[in-house]
Protein backbone atom coordinates (compact mmCIF):
# COMPACT_ATOMS: atom_id res chain seq x y z
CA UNK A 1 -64.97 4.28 -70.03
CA UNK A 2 -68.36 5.17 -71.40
CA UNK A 3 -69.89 2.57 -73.73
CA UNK A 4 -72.87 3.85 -74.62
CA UNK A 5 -74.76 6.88 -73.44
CA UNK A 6 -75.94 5.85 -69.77
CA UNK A 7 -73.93 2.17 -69.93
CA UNK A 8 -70.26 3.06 -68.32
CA UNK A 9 -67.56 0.57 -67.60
CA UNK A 10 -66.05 0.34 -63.72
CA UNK A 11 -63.99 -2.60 -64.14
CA UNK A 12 -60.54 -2.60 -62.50
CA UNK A 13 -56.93 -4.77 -64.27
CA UNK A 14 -55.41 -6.59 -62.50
CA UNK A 15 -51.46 -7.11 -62.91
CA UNK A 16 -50.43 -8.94 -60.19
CA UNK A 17 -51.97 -11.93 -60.67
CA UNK A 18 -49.60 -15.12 -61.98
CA UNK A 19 -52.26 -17.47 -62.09
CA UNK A 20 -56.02 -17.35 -63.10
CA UNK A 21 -57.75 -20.01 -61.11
CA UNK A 22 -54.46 -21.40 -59.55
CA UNK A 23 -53.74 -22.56 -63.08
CA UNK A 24 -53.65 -20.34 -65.76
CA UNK A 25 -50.87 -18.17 -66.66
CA UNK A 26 -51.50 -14.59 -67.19
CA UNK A 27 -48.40 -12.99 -68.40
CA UNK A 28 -50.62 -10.11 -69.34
CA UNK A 29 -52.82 -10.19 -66.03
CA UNK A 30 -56.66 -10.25 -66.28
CA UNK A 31 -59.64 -7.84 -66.40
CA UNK A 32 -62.37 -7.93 -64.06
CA UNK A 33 -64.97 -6.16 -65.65
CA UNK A 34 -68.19 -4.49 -64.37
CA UNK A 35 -70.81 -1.94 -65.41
CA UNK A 36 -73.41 0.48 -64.29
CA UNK A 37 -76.50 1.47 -66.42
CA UNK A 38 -77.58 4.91 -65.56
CA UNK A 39 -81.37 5.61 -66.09
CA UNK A 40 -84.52 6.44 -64.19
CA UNK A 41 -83.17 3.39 -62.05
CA UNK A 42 -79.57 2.36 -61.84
CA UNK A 43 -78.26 -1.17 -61.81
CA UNK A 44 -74.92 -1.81 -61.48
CA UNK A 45 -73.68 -5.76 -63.24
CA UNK A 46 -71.37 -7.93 -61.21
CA UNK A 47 -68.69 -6.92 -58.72
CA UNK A 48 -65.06 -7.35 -59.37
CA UNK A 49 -62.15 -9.74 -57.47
CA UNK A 50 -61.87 -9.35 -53.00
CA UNK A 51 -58.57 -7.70 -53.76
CA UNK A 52 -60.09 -4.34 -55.99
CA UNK A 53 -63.19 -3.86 -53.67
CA UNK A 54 -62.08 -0.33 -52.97
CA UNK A 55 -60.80 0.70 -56.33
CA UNK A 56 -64.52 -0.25 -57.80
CA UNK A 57 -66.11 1.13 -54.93
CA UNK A 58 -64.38 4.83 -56.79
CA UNK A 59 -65.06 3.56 -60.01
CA UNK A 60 -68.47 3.39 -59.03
CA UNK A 61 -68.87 6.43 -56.95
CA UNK A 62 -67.49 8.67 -60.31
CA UNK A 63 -69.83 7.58 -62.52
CA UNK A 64 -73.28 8.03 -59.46
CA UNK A 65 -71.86 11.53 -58.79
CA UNK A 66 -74.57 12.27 -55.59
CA UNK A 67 -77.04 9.19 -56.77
CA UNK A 68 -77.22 5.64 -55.55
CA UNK A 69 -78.06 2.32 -57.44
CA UNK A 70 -81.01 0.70 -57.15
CA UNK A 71 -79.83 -2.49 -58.01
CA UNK A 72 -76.86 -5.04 -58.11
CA UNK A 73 -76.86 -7.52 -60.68
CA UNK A 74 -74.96 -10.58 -60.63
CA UNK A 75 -74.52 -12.61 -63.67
CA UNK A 76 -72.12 -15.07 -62.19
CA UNK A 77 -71.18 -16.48 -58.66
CA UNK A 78 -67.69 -16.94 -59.26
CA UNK A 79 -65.40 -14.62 -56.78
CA UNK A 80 -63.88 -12.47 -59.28
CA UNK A 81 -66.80 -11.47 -60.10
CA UNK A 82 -69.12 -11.66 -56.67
CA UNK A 83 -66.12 -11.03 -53.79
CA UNK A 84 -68.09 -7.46 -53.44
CA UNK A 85 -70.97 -7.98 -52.86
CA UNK A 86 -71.36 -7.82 -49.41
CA UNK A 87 -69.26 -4.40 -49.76
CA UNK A 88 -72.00 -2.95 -52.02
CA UNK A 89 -74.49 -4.51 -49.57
CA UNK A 90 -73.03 -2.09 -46.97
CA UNK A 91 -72.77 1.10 -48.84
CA UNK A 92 -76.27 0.96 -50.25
CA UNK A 93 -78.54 -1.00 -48.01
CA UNK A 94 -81.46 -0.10 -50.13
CA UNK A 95 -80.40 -1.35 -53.34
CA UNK A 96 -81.86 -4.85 -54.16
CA UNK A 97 -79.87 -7.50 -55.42
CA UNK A 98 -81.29 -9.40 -58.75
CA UNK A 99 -80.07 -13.06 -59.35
CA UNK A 100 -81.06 -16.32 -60.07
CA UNK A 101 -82.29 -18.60 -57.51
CA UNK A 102 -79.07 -20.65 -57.77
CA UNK A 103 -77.27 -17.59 -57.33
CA UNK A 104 -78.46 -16.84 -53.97
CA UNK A 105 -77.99 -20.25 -52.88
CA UNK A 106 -74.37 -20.13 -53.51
CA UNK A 107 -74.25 -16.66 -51.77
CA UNK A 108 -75.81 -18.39 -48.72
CA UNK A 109 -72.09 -20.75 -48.97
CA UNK A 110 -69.56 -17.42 -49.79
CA UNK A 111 -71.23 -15.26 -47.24
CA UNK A 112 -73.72 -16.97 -44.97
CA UNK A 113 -76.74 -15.38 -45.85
CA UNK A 114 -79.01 -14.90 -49.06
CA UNK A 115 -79.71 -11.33 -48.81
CA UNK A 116 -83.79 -12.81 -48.24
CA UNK A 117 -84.86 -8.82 -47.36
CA UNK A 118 -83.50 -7.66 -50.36
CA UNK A 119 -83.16 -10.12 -53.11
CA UNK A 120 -85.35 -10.29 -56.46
CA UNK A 121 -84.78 -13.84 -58.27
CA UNK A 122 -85.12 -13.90 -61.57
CA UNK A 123 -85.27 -16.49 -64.29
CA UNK A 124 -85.00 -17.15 -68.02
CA UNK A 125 -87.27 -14.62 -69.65
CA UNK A 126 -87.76 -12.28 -67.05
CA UNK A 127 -87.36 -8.49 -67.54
CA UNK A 128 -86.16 -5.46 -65.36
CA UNK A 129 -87.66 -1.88 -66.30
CA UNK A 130 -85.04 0.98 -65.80
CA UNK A 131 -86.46 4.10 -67.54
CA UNK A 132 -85.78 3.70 -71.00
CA UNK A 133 -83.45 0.66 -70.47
CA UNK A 134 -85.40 -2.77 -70.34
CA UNK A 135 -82.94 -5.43 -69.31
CA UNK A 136 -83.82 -8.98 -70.44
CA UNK A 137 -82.57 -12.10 -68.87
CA UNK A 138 -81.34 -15.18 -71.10
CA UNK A 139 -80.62 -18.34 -68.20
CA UNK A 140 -76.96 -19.74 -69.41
CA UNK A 141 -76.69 -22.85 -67.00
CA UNK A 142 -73.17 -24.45 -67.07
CA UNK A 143 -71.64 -21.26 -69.40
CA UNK A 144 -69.59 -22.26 -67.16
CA UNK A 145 -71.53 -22.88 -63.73
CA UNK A 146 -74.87 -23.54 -63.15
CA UNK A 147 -76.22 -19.69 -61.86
CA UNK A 148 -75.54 -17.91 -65.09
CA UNK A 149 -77.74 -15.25 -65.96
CA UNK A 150 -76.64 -13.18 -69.54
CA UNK A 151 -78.49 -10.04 -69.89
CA UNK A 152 -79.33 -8.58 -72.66
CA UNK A 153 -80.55 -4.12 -72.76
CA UNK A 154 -83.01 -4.05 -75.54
CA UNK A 155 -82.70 -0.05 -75.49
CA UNK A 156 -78.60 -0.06 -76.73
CA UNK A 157 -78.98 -3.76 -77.73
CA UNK A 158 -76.07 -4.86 -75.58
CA UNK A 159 -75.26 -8.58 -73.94
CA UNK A 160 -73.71 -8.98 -71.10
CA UNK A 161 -72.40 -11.86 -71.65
CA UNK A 162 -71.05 -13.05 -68.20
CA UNK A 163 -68.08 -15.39 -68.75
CA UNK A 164 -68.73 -15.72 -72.91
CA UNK A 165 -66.87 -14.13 -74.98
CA UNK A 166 -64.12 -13.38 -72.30
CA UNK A 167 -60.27 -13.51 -72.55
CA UNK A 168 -56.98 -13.85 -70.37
CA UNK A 169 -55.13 -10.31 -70.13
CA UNK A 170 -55.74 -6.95 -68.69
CA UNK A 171 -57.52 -4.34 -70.70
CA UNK A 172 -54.28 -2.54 -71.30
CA UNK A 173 -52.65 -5.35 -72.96
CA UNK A 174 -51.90 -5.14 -76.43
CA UNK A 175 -52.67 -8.44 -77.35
CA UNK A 176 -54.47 -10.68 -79.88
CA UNK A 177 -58.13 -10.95 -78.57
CA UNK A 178 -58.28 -14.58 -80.60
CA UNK A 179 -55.25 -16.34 -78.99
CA UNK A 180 -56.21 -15.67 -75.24
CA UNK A 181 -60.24 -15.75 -75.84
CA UNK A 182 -59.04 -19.68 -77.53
CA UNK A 183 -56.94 -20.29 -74.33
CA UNK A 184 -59.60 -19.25 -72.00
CA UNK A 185 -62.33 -20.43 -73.64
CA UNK A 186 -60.91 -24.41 -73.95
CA UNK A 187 -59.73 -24.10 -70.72
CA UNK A 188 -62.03 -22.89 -68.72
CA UNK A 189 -65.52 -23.32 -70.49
CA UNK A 190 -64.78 -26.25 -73.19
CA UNK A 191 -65.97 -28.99 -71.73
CA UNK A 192 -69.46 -27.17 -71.69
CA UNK A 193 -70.19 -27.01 -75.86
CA UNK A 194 -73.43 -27.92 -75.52
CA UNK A 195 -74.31 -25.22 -73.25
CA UNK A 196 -72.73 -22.80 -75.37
CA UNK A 197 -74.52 -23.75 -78.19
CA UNK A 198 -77.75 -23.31 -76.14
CA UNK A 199 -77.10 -19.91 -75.41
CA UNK A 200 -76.06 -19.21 -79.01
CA UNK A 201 -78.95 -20.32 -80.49
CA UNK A 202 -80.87 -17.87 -77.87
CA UNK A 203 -78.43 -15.18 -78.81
CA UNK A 204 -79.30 -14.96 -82.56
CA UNK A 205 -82.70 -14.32 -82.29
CA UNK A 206 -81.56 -11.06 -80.29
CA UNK A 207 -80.18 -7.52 -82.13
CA UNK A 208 -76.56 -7.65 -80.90
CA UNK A 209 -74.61 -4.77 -81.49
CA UNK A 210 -72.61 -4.70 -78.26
CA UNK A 211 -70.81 -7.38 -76.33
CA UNK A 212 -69.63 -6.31 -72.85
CA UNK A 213 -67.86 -9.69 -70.95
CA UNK A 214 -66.71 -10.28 -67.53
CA UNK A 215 -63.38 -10.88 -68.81
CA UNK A 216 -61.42 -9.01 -71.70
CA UNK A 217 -62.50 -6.23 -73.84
CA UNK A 218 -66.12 -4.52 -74.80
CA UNK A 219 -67.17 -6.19 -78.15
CA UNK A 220 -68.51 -3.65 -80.24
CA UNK A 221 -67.18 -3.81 -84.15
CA UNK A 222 -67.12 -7.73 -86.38
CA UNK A 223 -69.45 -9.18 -84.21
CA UNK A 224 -69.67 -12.12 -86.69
CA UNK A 225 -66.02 -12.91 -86.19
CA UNK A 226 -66.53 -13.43 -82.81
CA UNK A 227 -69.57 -15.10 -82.87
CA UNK A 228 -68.39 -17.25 -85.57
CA UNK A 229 -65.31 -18.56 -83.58
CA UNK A 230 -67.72 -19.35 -80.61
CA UNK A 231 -69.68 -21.76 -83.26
CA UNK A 232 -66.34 -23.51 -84.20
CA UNK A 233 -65.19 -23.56 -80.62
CA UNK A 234 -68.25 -24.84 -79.05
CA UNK A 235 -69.38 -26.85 -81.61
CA UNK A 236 -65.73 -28.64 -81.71
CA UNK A 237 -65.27 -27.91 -85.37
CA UNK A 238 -61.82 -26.96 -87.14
CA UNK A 239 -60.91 -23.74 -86.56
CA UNK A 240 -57.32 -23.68 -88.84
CA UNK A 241 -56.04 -26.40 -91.07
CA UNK A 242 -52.97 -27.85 -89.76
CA UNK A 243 -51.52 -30.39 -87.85
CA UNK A 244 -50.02 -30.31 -83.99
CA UNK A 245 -46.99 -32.91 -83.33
CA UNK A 246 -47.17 -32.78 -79.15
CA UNK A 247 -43.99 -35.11 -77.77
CA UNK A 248 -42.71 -35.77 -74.92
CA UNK A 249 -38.84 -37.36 -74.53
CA UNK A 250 -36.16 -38.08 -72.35
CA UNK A 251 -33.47 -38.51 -73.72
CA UNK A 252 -33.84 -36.61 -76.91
CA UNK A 253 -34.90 -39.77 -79.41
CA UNK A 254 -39.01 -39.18 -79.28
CA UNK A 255 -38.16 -35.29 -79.84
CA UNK A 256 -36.58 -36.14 -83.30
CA UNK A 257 -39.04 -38.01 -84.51
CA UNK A 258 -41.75 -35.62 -83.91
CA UNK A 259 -39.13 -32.69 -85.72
CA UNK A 260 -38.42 -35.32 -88.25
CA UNK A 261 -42.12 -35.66 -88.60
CA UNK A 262 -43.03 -32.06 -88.39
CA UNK A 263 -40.02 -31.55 -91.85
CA UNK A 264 -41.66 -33.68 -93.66
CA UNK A 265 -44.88 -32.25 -93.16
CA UNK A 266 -44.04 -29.08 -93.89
CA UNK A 267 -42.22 -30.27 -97.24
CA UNK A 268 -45.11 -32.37 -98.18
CA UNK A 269 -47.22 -28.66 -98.15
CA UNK A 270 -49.11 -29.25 -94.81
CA UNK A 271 -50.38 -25.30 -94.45
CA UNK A 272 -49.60 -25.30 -90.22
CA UNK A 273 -47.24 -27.27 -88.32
CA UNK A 274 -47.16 -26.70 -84.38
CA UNK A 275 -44.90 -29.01 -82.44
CA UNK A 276 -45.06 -28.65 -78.90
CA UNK A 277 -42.93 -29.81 -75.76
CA UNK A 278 -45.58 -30.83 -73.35
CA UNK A 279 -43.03 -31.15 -70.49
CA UNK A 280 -42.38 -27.83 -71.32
CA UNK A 281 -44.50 -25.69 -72.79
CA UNK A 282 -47.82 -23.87 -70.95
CA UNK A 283 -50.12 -27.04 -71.26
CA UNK A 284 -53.15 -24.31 -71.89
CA UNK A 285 -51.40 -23.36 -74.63
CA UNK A 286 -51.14 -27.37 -75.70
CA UNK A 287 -54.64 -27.68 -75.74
CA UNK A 288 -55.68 -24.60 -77.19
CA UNK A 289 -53.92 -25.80 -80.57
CA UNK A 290 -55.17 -29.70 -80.02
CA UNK A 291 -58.85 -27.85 -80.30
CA UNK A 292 -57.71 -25.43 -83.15
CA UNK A 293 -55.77 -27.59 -85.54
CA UNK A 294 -58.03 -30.51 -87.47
CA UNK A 295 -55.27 -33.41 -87.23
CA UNK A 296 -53.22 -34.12 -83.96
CA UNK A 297 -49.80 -36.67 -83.27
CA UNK A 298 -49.18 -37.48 -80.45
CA UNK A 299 -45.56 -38.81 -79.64
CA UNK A 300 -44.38 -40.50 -75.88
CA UNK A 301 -42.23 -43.08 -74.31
CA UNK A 302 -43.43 -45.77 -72.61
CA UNK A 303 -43.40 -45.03 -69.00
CA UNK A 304 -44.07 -47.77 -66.00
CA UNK A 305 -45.92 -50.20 -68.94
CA UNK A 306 -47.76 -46.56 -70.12
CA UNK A 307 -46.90 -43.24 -71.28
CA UNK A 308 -44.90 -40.50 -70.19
CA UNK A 309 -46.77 -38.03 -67.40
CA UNK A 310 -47.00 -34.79 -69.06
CA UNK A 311 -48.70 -36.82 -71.80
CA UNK A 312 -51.28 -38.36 -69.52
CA UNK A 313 -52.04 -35.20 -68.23
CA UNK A 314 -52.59 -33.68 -71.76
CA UNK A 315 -55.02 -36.56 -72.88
CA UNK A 316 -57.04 -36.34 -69.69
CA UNK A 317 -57.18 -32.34 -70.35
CA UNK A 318 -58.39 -32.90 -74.08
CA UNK A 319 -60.48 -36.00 -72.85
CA UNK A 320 -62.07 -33.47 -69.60
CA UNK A 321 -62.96 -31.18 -72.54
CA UNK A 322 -64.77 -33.75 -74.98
CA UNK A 323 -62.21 -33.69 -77.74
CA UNK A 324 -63.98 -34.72 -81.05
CA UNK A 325 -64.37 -34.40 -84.31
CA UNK A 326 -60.73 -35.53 -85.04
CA UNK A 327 -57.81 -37.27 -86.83
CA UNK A 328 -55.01 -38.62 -84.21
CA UNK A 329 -51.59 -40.45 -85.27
CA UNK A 330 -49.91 -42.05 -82.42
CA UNK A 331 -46.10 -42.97 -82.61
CA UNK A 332 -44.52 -44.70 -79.37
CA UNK A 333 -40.74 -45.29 -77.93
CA UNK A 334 -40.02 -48.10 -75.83
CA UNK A 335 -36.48 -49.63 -75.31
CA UNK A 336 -37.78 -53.25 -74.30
CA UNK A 337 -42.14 -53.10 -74.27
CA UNK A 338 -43.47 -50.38 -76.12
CA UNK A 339 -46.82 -49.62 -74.27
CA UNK A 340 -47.40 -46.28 -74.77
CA UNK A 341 -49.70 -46.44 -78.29
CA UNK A 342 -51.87 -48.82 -76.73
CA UNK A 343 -52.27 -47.01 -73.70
CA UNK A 344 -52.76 -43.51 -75.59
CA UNK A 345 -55.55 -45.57 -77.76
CA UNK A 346 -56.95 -46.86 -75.14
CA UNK A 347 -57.45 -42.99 -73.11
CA UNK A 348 -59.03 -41.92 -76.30
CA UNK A 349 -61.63 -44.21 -77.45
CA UNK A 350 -64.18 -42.33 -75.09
CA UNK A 351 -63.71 -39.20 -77.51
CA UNK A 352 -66.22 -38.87 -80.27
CA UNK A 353 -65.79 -39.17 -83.74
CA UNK A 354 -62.00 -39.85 -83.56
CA UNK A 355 -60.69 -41.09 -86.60
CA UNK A 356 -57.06 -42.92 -85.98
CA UNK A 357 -54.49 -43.04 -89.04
CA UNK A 358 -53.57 -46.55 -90.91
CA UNK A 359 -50.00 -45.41 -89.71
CA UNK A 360 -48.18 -45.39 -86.41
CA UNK A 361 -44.79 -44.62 -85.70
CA UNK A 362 -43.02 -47.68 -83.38
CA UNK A 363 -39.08 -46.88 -82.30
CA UNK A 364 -37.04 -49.02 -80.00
CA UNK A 365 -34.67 -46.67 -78.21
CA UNK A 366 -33.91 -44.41 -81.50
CA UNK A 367 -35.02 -43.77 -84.73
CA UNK A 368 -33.49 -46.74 -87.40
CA UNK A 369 -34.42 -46.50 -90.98
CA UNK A 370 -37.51 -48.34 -90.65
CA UNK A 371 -38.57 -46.07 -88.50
CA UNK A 372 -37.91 -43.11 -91.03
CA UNK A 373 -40.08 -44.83 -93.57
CA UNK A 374 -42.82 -45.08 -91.17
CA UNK A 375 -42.84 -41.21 -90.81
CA UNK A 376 -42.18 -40.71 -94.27
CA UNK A 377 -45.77 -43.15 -94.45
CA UNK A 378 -47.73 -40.84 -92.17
CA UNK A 379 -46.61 -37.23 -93.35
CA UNK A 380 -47.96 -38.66 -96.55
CA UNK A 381 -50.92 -39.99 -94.83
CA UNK A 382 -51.58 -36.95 -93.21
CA UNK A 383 -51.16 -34.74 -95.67
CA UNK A 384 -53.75 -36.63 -98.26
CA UNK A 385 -56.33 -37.46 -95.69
């Protein structure tokens, strides 16, 4: 794939992968994406994953024809990204390898050696001269570990934008680019907002017109719409207007309530109801829509004087990823000590600016009347606030 002029893409898919990180799913498999900038001087950025060393090694070779790179530039540390270098090391000895300090310390751990007679550090600020191609580098600590270099080509005014801006799924899938780049984004780089912001703030005073990620595909047309949803995201603002009802039941009582819940907010005109199954449902998935959606309920039995486990896990993955900036209802089932509000409450109160409804929802075994006028209370609640 040819990007610009001299800026080619020698990524590889990937399709066999089930899980990204040992966590994630990939239905759609993942992209592990790497370039090579053809000038007076050639600098290849980032490798790809241990397992497509020798399809990028061809990738490569295509685009060189009979000339060799004179540099390797690595972004990010992470193995799907730096598993080759020691390959590239081999094939072209002379080629210096341009990173940050950090970088090299962390290739001292994956390999057991910094590459001392053949390294160039860089830092925030620094430039690389090609030929006509003047690479800048922009220092993105924690976006999403502490190495990360972004680097910006002030000749086709492209960012690499290392893990930013990436997305679950193979370049071949047809796909929305907004529902994977959500999942990926809260999941793997949410708890780091701050950083993100950081770099954003860098990023605007540069002429973007290209994107080109380590994950997912080459950015190149609305810009803004990206950018825009990295703001929201990163910034832990409302993306969508809505509300998300995530339960979790046993015996079927809890799960009626939150559909009884979910009616009623639909009839009372809420614009987006999601109701998720957390004992079921891809728990990514949950927390993607916790971070999208403005207003969140969350529905349990009590469990051993608590709440139910899939629920504890979801509060410590929205808790992990600073959840803010919210409005949370809490209903509860118990048959004999209903603990599982307090206990919810009490996970929560770290969060910032958490606003909790007047309302909560309190049934002993299964619903009762009283219980259905309690809902009735906070669909109405929710739907005015």
């Amino acid at each position: 794939m040819q990007i610009t002029k001299d800026i080619h893409y020698i990524g590889v898919n990937d399709h066999d992968i089930d899980l990204f990180e040992g966590q994630y799913i990939v239905e759609n498999g993942m992209a592990y994406n790497s370039y090579v900038i053809m000038d007076d001087k050639i600098a290849v950025m980032d490798t790809v994953d241990t397992h497509f060393g020798s399809e990028w090694m061809q990738n490569l070779k295509k685009v060189l024809g009979i000339r060799t790179p004179d540099y390797l530039i690595i972004q990010h540390m992470e193995p799907d990204h730096s598993a080759n270098i020691d390959v590239f090391v081999k094939e072209y000895p002379e080629a210096l390898i341009v990173a940050s300090a950090p970088a090299f310390n962390m290739m001292r751990q994956f390999f057991g050696t910094d590459y001392a007679d053949r390294r160039q550090i860089i830092k925030d600020g620094d430039t690389l001269a090609l030929g006509a191609h003047t690479l800048q580098f922009v220092a993105a600590p924690m976006v999403h570990w502490p190495e990360v270099m972004v680097t910006y080509d002030t000749l086709d005014k492209v960012l690499f934008s290392a893990d930013g801006f990436g997305k679950f799924g193979a370049l071949d899938a047809d796909e929305d680019w907004a529902c994977e780049a959500r999942r990926y984004y809260f999941g793997i780089v949410g708890k780091y907002g701050m950083q993100v912001q950081n770099l954003l703030k860098k990023a605007t005073a540069l002429d973007i017109q290209t994107i080109c990620p380590l994950h997912g595909p080459i950015l190149k047309e609305n810009l803004e719409y990206y950018v825009n949803l990295y703001q929201t995201w990163s910034s832990y603002g409302v993306e969508s207007e809505g509300v998300m009802i995530a339960y979790t039941s046993v015996y079927g009582n809890t799960k009626a309530a939150a559909e009884l819940l979910a009616k009623k907010l639909t009839e009372k005109g809420c614009p987006k109801v999601v109701v998720a199954d957390l004992a079921r449902e891809d728990m990514a998935e949950c927390v993607e829509d916790a971070f999208r959606y403005g207003k969140l309920v969350l529905a349990t039995t009590t469990y051993n004087t608590e709440m139910f486990p899939f629920m504890r896990e979801f509060i410590n993955e929205l808790v992990e990823r600073s959840y803010q900036n919210r409005t949370i209802a809490l209903m509860e089932n118990g048959s004999w000590a209903p603990m599982a509000a307090k206990a919810m409450r009490a996970k929560l109160e770290v969060c910032k600016n958490i606003t909790f409804t007047e309302n909560t929802v309190q049934i002993r075994s299964s619903m009762n009347e009283e219980n259905k006028a309690q809902i009735e209370a906070l669909a109405e609640e929710l739907c005015s606030a």
